[in-house]
C-alpha atoms as a PDB file:
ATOM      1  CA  UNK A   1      20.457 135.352  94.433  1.00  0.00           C
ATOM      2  CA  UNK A   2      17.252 134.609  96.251  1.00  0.00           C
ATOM      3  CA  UNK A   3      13.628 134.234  94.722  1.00  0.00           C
ATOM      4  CA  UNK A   4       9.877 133.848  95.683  1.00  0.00           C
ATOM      5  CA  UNK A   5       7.295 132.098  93.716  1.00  0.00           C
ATOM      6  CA  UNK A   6       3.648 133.310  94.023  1.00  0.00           C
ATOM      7  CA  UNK A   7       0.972 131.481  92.348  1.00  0.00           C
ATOM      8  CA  UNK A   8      -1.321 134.184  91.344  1.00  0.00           C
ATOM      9  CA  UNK A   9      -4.344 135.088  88.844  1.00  0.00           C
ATOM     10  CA  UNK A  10      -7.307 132.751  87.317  1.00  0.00           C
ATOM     11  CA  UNK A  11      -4.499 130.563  86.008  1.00  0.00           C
ATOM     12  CA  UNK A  12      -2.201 130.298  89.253  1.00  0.00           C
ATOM     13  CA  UNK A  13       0.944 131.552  87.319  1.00  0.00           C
ATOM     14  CA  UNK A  14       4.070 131.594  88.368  1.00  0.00           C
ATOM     15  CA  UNK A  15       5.308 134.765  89.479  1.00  0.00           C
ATOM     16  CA  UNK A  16       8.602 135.328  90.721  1.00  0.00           C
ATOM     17  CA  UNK A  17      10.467 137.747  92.716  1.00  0.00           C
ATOM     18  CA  UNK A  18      13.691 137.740  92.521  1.00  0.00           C
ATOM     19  CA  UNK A  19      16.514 139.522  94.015  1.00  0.00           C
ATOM     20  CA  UNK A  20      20.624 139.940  94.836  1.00  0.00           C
ATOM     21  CA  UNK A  21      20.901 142.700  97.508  1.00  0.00           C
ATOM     22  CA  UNK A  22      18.565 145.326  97.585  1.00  0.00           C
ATOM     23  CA  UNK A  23      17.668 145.070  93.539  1.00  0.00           C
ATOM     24  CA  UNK A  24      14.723 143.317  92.481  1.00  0.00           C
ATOM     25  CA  UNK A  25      13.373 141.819  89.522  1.00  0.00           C
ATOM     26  CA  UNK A  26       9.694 139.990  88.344  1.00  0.00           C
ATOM     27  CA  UNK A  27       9.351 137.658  86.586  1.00  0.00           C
ATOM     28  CA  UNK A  28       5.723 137.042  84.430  1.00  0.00           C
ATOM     29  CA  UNK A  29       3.204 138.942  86.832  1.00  0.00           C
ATOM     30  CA  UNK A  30       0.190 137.087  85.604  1.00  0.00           C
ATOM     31  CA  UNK A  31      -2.664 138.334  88.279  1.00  0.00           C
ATOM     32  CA  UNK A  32      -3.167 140.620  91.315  1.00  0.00           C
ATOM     33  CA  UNK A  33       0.367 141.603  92.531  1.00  0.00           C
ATOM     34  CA  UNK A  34      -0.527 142.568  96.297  1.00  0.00           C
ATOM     35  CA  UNK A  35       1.511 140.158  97.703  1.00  0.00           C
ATOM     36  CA  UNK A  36       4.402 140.940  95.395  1.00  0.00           C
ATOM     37  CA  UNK A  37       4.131 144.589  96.595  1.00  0.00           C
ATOM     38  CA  UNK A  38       3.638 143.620 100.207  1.00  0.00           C
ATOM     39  CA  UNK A  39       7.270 141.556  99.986  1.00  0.00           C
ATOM     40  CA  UNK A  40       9.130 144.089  98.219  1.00  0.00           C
ATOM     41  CA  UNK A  41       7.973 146.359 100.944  1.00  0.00           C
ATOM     42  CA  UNK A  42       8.972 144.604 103.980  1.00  0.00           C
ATOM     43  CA  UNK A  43      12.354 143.429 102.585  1.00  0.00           C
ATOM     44  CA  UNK A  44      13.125 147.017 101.463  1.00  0.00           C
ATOM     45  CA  UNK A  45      14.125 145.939  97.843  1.00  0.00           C
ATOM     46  CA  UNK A  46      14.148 148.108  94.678  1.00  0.00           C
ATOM     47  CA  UNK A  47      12.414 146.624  91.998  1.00  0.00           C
ATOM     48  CA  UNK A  48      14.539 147.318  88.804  1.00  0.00           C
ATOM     49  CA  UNK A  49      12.966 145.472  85.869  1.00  0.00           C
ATOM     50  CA  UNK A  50       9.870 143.262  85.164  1.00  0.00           C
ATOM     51  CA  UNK A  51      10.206 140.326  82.497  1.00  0.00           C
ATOM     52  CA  UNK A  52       7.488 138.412  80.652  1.00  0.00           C
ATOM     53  CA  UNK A  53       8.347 135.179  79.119  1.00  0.00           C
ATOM     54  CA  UNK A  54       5.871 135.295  77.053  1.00  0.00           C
ATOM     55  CA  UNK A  55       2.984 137.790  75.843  1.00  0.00           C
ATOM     56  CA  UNK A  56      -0.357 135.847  76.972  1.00  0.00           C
ATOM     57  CA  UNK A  57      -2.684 137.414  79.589  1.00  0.00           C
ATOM     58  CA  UNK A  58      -2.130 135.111  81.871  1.00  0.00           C
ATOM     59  CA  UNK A  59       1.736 136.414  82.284  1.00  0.00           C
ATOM     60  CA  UNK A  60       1.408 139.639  81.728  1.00  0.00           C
ATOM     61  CA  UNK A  61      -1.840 141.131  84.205  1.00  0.00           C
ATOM     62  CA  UNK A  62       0.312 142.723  86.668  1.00  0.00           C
ATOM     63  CA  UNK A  63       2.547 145.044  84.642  1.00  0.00           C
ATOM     64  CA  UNK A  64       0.710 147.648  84.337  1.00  0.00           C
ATOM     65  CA  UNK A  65       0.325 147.982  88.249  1.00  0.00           C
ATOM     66  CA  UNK A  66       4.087 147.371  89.008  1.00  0.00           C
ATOM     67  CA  UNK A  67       5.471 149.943  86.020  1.00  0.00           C
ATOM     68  CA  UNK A  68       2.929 152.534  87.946  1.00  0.00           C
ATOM     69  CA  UNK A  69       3.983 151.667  90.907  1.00  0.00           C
ATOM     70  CA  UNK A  70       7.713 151.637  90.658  1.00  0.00           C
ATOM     71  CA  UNK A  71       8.781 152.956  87.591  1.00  0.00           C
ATOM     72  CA  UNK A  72      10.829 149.757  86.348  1.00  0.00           C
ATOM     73  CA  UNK A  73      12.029 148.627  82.875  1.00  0.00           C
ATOM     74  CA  UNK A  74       9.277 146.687  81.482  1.00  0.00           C
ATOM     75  CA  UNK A  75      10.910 143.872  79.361  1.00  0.00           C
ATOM     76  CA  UNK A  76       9.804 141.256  76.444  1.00  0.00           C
ATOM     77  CA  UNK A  77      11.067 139.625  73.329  1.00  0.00           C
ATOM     78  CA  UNK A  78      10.553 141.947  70.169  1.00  0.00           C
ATOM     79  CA  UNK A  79       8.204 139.347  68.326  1.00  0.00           C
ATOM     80  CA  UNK A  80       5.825 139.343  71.623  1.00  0.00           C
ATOM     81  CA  UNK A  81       5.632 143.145  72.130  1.00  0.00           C
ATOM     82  CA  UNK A  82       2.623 144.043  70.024  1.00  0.00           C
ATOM     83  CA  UNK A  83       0.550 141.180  72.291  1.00  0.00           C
ATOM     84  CA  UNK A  84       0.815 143.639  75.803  1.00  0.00           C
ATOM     85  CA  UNK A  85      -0.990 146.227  73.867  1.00  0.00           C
ATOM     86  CA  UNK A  86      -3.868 144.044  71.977  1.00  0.00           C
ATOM     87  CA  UNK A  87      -6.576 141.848  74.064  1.00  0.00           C
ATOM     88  CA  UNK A  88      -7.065 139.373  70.891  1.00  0.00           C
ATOM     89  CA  UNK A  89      -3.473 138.567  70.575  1.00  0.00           C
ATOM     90  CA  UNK A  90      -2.587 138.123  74.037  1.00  0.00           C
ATOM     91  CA  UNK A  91      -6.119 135.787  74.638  1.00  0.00           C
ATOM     92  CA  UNK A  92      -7.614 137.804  77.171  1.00  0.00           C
ATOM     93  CA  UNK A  93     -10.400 138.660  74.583  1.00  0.00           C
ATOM     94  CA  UNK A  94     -11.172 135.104  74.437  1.00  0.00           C
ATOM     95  CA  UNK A  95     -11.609 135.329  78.422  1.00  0.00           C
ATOM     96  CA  UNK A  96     -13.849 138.239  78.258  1.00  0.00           C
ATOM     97  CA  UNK A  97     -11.094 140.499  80.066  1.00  0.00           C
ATOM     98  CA  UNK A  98      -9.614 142.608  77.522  1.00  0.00           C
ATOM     99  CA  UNK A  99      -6.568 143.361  79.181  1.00  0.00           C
ATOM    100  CA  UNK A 100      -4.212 145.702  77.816  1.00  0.00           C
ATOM    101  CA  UNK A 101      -0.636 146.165  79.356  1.00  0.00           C
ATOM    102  CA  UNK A 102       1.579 149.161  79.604  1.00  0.00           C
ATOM    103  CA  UNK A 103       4.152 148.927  76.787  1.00  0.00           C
ATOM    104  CA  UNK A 104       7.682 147.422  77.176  1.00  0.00           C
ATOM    105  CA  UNK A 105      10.383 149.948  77.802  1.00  0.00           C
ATOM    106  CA  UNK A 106      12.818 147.453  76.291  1.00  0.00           C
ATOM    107  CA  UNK A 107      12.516 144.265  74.149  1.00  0.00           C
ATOM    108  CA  UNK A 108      15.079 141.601  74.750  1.00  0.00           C
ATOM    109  CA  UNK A 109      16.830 139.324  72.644  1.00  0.00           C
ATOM    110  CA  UNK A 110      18.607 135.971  72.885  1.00  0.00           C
ATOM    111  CA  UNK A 111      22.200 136.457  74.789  1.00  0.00           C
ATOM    112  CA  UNK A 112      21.114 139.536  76.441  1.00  0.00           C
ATOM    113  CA  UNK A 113      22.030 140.190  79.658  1.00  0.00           C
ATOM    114  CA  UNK A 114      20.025 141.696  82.765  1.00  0.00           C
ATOM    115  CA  UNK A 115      21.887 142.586  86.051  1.00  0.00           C
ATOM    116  CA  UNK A 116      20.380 142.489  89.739  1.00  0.00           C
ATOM    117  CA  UNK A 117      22.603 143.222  92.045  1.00  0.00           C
ATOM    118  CA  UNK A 118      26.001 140.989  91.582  1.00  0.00           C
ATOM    119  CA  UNK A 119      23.986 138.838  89.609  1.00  0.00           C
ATOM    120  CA  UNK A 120      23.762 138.561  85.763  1.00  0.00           C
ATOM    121  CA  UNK A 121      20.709 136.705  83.765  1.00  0.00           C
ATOM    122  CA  UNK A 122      20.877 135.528  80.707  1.00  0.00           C
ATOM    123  CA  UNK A 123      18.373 135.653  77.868  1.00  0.00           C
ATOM    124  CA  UNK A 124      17.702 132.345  75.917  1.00  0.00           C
ATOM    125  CA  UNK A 125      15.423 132.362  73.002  1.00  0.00           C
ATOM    126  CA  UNK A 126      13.065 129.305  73.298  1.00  0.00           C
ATOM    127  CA  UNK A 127       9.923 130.001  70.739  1.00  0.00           C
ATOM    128  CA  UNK A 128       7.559 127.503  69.957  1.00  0.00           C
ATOM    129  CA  UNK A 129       4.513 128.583  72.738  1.00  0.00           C
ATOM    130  CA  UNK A 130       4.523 131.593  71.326  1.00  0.00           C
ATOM    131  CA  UNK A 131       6.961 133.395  68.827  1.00  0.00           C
ATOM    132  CA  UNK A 132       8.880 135.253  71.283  1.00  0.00           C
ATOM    133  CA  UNK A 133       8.854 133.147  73.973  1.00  0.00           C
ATOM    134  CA  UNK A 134      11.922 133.285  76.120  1.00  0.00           C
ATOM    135  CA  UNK A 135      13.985 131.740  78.999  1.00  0.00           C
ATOM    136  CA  UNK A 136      16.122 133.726  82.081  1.00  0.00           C
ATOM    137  CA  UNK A 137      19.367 131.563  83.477  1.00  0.00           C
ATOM    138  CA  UNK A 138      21.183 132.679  85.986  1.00  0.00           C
ATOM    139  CA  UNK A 139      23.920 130.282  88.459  1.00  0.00           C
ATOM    140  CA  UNK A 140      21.819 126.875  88.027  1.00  0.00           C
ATOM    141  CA  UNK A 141      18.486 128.341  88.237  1.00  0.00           C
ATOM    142  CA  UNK A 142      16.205 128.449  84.842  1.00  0.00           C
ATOM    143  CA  UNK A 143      12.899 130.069  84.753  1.00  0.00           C
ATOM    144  CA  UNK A 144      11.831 128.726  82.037  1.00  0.00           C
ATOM    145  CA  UNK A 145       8.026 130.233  81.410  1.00  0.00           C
ATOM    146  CA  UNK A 146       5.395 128.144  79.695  1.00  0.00           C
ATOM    147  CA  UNK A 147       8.492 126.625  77.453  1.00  0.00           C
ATOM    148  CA  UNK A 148       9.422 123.494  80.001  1.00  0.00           C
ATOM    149  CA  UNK A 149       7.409 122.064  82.617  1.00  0.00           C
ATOM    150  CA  UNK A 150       7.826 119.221  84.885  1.00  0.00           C
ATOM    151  CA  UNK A 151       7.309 116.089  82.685  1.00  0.00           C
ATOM    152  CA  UNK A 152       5.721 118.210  80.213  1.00  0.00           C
ATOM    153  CA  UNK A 153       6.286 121.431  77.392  1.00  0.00           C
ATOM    154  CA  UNK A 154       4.087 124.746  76.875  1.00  0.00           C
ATOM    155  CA  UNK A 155       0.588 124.127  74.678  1.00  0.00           C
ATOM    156  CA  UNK A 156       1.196 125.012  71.109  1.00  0.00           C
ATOM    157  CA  UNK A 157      -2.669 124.765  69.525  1.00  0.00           C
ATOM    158  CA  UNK A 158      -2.533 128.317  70.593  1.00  0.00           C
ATOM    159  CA  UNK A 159      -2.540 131.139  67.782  1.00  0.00           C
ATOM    160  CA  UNK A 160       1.688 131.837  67.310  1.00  0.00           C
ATOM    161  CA  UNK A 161       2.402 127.856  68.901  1.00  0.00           C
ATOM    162  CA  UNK A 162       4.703 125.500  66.904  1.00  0.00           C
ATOM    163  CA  UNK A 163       5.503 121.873  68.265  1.00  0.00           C
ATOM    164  CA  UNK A 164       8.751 121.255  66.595  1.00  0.00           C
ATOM    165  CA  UNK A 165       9.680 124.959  67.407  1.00  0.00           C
ATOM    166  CA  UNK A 166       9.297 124.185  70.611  1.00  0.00           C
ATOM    167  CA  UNK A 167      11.103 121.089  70.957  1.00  0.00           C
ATOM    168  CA  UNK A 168      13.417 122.484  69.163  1.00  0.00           C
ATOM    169  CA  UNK A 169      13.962 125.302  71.699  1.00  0.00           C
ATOM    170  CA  UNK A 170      13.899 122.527  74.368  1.00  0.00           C
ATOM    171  CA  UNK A 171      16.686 120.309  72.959  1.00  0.00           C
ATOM    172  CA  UNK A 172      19.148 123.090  71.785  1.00  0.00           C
ATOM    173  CA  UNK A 173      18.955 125.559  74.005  1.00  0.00           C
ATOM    174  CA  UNK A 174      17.767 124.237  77.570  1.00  0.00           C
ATOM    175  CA  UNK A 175      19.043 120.465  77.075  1.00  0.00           C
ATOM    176  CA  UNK A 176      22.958 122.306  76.756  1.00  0.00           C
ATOM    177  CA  UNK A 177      22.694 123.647  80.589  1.00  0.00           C
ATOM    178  CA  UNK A 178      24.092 121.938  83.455  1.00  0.00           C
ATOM    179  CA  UNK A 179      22.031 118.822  84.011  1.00  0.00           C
ATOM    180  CA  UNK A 180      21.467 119.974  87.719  1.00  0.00           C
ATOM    181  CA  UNK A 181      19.850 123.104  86.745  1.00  0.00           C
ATOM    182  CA  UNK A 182      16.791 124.132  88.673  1.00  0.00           C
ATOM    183  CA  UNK A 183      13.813 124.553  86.151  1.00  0.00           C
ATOM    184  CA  UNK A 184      11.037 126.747  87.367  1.00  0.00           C
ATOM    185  CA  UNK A 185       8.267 127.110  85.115  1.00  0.00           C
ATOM    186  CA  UNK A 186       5.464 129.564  84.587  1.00  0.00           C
ATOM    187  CA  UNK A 187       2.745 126.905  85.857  1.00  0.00           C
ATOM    188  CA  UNK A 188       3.184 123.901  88.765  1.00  0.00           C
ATOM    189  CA  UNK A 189       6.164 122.588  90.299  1.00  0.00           C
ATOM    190  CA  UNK A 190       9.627 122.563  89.462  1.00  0.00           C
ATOM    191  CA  UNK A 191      11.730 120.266  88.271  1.00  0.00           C
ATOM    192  CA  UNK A 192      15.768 120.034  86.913  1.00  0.00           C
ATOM    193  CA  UNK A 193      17.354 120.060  83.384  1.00  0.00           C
ATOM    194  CA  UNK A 194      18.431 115.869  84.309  1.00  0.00           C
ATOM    195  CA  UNK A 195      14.918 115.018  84.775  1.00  0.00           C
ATOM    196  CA  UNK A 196      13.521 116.142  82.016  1.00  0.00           C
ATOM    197  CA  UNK A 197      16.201 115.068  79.546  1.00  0.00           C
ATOM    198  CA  UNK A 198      15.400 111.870  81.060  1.00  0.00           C
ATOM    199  CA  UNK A 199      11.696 111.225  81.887  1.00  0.00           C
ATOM    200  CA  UNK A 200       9.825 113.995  79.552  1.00  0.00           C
ATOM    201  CA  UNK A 201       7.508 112.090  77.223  1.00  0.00           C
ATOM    202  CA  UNK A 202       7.158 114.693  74.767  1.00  0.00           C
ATOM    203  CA  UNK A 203      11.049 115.263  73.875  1.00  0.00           C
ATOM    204  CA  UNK A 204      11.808 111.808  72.952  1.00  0.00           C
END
């Protein structure tokens, strides 16, 4: 499986592109996906699904152009749906953008599974950002959304957030994976499973 990160929209999300052959898959479009587009293009791929982590504005701006675009599944936890379709709920009312996805075709569900190719992802249920926040593993690799973060976890003064929710998640259901899992995040840098069970100040 190979992936690109693009740090896009006012935030500089995360967004990634991955893909196992010619199938494709995005993760949390958050901004202007040009660039996404312009790689999909050259490498020929088919884009199958999109994912969001999460329901917040900042993860969610580029649906609406890739669904048009290309037709593919459109995916989100159940308890996040109603956010892609209301600007107060997903914040971007509170940034004076109103933004309003295109609904999800789908809503996913902890131990789900989502092919690409010969590869297989696995959902993981991590609330505690925001009610149906969720996490995609696949062979070592964890894109973990605004749940983990290098040295850090996802804000939870935010309408939906709950601390010990969110550690929660954190502990039981990230903490179990191989220690040399690759963590990449909605926001920053990546990290690995090891280091944060190690160094992250707000776990222990």
């Amino acid at each position: 499986m190979e992936y690109r990160r693009f740090a896009i929209g006012d935030l500089f999300t995360n967004c990634y592109l991955v893909w196992s052959g010619f199938e494709a898959g995005v993760i949390d479009p958050g901004g202007p996906v040009d660039e996404v587009i312009r790689v999909i293009t050259e490498r020929n791929l088919q884009l199958k699904w999109i994912v969001n982590t999460h329901g917040h504005a900042d993860h969610i701006f580029g649906n609406k152009t890739l669904r048009q675009y290309y037709n593919a599944e459109l995916y989100i936890h159940t308890a996040d749906r109603e956010m892609l379709l209301s600007p107060a709920k997903n914040l971007s009312a509170v940034l004076g953008k109103s933004l309003v996805s295109l609904d999800a075709t789908a809503t996913l569900k902890d131990g789900d599974l989502l092919e690409l190719g010969d590869e297989r992802f696995l959902i993981i249920e991590t609330p505690g950002h925001t009610p149906g926040g969720i996490s995609l593993y696949t062979k070592g690799m964890l894109f973990s959304g605004d749940t983990l973060f290098y040295e850090s976890i996802g804000r939870t003064d935010l309408p939906g957030g709950n601390y010990r929710q969110l550690v929660t998640s954190i502990k039981e259901n990230l903490f179990s994976l191989p220690p040399e899992t690759l963590v990449l995040p909605g926001h920053e840098g990546s990290t690995s499973i090891a280091h944060e069970i190690q160094h992250n100040p707000y776990i222990h």
